[in-house]
Protein backbone atom coordinates (compact mmCIF):
# COMPACT_ATOMS: atom_id res chain seq x y z
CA UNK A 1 128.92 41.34 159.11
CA UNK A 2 127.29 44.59 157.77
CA UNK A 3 128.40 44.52 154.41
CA UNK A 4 130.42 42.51 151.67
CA UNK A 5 131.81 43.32 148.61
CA UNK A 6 134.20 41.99 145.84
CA UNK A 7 135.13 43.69 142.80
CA UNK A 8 137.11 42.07 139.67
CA UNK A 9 138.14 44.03 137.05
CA UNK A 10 139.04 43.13 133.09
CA UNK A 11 139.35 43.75 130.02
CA UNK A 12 137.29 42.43 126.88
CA UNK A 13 138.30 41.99 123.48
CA UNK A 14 135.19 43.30 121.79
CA UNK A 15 133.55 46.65 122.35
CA UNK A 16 131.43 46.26 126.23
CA UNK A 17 128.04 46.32 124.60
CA UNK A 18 128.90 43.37 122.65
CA UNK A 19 130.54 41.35 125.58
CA UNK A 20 127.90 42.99 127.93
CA UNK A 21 125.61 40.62 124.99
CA UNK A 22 127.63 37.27 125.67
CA UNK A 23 127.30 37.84 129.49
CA UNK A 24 123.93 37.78 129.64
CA UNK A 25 123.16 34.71 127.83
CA UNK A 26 125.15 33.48 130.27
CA UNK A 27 124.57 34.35 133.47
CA UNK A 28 120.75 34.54 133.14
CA UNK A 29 120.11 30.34 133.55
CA UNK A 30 120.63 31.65 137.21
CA UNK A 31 120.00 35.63 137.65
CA UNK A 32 117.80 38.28 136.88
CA UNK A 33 118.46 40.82 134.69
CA UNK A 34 117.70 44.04 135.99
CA UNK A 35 118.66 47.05 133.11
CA UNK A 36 120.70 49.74 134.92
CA UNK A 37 120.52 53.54 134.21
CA UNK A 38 123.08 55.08 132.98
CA UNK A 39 125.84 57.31 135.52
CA UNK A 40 127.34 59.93 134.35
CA UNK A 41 131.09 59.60 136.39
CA UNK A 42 133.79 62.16 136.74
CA UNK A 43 137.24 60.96 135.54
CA UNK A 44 141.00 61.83 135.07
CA UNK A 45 142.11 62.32 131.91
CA UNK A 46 145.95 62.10 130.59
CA UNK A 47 146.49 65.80 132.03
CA UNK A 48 144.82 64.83 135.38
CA UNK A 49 141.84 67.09 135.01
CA UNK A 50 138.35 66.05 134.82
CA UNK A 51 136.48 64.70 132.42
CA UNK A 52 132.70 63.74 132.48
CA UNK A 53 132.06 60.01 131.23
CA UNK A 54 128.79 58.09 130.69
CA UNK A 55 128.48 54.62 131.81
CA UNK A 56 125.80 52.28 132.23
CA UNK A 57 125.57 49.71 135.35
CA UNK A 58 123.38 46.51 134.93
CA UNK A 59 122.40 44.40 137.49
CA UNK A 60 121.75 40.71 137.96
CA UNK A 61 119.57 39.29 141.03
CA UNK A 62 120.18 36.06 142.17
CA UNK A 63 118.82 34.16 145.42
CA UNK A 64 122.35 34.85 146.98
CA UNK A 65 124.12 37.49 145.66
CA UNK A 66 123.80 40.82 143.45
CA UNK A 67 125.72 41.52 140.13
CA UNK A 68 126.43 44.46 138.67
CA UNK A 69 128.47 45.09 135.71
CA UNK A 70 129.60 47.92 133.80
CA UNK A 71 132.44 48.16 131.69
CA UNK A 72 134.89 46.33 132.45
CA UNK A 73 134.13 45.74 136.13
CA UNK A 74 132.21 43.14 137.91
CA UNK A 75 130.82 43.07 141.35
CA UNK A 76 129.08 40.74 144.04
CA UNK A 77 127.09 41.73 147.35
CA UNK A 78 125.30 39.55 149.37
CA UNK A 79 122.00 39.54 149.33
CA UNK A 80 119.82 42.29 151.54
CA UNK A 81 123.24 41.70 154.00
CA UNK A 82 123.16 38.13 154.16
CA UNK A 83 126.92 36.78 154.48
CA UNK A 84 126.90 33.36 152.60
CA UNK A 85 130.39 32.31 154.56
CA UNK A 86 133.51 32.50 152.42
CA UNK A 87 133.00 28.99 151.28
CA UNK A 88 129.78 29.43 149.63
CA UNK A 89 130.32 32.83 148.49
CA UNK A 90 133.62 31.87 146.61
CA UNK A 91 131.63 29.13 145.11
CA UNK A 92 129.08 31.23 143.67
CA UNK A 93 131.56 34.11 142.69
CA UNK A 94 133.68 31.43 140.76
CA UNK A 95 130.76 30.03 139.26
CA UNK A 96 130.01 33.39 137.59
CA UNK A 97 133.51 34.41 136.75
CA UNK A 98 134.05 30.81 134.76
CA UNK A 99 130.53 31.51 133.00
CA UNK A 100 131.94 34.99 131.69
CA UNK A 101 135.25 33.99 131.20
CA UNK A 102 133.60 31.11 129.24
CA UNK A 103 132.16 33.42 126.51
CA UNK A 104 135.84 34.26 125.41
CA UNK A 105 135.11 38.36 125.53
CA UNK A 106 137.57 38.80 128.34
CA UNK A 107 141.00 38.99 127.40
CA UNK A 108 142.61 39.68 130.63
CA UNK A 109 141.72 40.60 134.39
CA UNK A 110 143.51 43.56 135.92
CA UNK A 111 142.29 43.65 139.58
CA UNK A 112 140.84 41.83 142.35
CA UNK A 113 139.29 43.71 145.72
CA UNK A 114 137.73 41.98 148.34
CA UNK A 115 136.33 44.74 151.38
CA UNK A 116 134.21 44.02 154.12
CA UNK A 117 132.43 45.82 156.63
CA UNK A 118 132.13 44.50 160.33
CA UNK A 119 130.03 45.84 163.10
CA UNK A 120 130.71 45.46 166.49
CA UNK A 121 129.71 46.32 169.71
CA UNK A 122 130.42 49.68 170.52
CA UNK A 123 133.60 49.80 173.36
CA UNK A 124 136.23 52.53 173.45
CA UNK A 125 138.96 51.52 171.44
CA UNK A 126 141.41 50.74 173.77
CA UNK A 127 139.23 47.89 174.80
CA UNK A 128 138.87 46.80 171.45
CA UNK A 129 142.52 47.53 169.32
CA UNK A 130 145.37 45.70 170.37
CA UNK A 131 147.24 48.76 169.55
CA UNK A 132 146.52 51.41 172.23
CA UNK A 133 145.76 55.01 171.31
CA UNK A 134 146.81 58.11 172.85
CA UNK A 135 144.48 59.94 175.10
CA UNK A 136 145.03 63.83 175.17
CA UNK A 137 146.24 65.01 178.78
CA UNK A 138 143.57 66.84 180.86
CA UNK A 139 140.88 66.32 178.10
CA UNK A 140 137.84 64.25 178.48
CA UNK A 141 137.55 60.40 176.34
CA UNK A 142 136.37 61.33 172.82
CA UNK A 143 133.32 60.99 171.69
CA UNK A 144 134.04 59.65 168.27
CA UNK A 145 137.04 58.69 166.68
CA UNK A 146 137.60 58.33 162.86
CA UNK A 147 141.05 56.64 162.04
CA UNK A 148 142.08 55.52 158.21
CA UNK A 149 144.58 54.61 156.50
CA UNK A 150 146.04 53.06 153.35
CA UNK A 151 149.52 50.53 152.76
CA UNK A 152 150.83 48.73 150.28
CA UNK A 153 151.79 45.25 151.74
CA UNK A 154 155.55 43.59 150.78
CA UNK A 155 153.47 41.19 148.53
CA UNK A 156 152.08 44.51 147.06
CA UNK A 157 148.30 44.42 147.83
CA UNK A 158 146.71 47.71 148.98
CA UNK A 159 145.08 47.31 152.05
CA UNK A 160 142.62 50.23 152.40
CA UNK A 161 141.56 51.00 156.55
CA UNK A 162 138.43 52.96 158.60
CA UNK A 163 137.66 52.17 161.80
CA UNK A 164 134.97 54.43 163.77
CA UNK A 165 133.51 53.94 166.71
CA UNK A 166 129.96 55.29 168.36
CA UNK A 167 128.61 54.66 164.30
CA UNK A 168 124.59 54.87 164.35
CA UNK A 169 124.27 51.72 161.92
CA UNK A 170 120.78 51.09 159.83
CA UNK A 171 117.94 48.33 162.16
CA UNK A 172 120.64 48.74 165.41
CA UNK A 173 119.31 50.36 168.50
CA UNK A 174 122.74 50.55 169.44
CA UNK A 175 125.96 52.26 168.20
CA UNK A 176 128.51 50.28 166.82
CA UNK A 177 132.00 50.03 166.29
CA UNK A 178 132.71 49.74 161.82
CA UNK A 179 135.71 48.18 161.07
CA UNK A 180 136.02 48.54 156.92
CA UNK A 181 138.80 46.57 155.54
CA UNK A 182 139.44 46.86 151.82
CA UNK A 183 142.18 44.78 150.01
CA UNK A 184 143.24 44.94 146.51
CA UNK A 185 145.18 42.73 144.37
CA UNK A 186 146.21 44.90 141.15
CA UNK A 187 148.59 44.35 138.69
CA UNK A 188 150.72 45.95 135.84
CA UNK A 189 151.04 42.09 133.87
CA UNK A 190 147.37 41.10 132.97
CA UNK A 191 146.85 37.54 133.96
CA UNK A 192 144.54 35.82 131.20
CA UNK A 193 144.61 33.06 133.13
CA UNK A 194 141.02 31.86 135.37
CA UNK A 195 142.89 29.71 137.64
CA UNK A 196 144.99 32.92 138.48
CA UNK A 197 142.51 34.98 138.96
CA UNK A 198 140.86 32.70 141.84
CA UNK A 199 144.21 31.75 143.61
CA UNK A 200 144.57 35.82 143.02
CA UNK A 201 141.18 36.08 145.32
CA UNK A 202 141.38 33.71 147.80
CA UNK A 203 145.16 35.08 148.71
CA UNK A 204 142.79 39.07 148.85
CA UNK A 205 140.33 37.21 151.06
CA UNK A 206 143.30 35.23 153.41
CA UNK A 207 144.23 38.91 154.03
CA UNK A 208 141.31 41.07 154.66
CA UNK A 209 140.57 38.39 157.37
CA UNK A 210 144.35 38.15 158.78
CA UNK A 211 144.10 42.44 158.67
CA UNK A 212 140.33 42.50 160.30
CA UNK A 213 141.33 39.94 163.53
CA UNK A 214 145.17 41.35 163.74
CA UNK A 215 143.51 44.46 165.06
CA UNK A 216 141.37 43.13 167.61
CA UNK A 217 142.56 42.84 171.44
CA UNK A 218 142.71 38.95 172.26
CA UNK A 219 140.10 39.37 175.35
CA UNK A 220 137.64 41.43 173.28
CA UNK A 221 137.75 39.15 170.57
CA UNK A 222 136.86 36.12 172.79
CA UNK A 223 133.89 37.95 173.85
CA UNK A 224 132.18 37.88 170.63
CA UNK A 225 132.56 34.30 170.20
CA UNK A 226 133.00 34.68 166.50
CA UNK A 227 132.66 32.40 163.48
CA UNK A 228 134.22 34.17 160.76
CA UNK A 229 135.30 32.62 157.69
């Protein structure tokens, strides 16, 4: 595991510097506060051109995962790469979500997105997918191959897609095969409710996991002996 990262998204009922008040005193029994600078972000407006927004990220250090919050939006990383295992990690990511929602400045959540990034070792993809890709006639194997793609599920998450192969990766002497699965729970009907939310996240999770292994060839996969939760 290379990288984690889960997003929530809300809504508060006060301005965000107000709530952004409530959820310090609350989460600082256990993090760091780190003050963020502030981003300036290109945006949509109604007309679909761009606008230039300000926005200020802060960030909270903990001994197992990173916060950062801006308005309206909170997410978790591991800390320096350091998968917890979906059981812990939930635990601490609930833990934080009932402190905030416990300050009564959210009114609803909008989104959930759980995406993580696997490395593995590098073989050509036919090795690897259990789908098996098209070689071009009387042209040599590739030497890199770049595939995404984005689908809306029948339960209507997103599930966002990249898989390269021959990827230098960061501390690896060796090139690596990135498989980047991104799924999103969004919604047009606000839930308000906490207990949503989490059944909202661990249905996210059940599916980046299902999406990550459904792509991997049976006999590869037993190779890497893996303990994934």
């Amino acid at each position: 595991m290379l990288e984690t990262f889960v997003e929530v998204h809300f809504e508060t009922h006060l301005p965000a510097e107000v709530a952004f008040g409530s959820f310090y005193q609350a989460l600082t029994q256990r993090y760091t506060y780190v003050p963020g600078q502030a981003q300036t972000l290109a945006v949509p407006n109604a007309h679909e051109s761009l606008q230039l927004r300000t926005q200020r990220e802060s960030m909270f250090l903990g001994e197992e995962t990173v916060l950062r919050i801006r308005d309206g939006h909170i997410s978790f990383n591991s800390v320096d790469g350091q998968y917890l295992g979906w059981e812990r990690y939930s635990q601490v990511i609930q833990w934080v979500l009932t402190q905030l929602y416990g300050t009564g400045q959210i009114k609803h959540f909008t989104q959930v997105g759980v995406r993580y990034i696997n490395g593995l070792p590098w073989r050509p993809f036919n090795e690897q997918l259990r789908v098996q890709l098209l070689s071009l006639p009387g042209q040599p194997e590739p030497e890199r191959t770049h595939i995404q793609t984005s689908l809306r599920a029948p339960d209507g998450l997103l599930v966002n897609l990249t898989v390269t192969d021959q990827q230098p990766v960061f501390n690896q002497r060796e090139r690596q095969t990135l498989f980047d699965v991104d799924v999103v729970w969004q919604t047009h009907t606000p839930t308000t409710g906490l207990a949503t939310l989490i059944k909202q996240l661990e249905h996210v999770h059940l599916r980046e996991k299902e999406v990550f292994f459904g792509l991997l060839n049976e006999d590869f996969l037993a190779t890497l002996d893996p303990e994934y939760e």
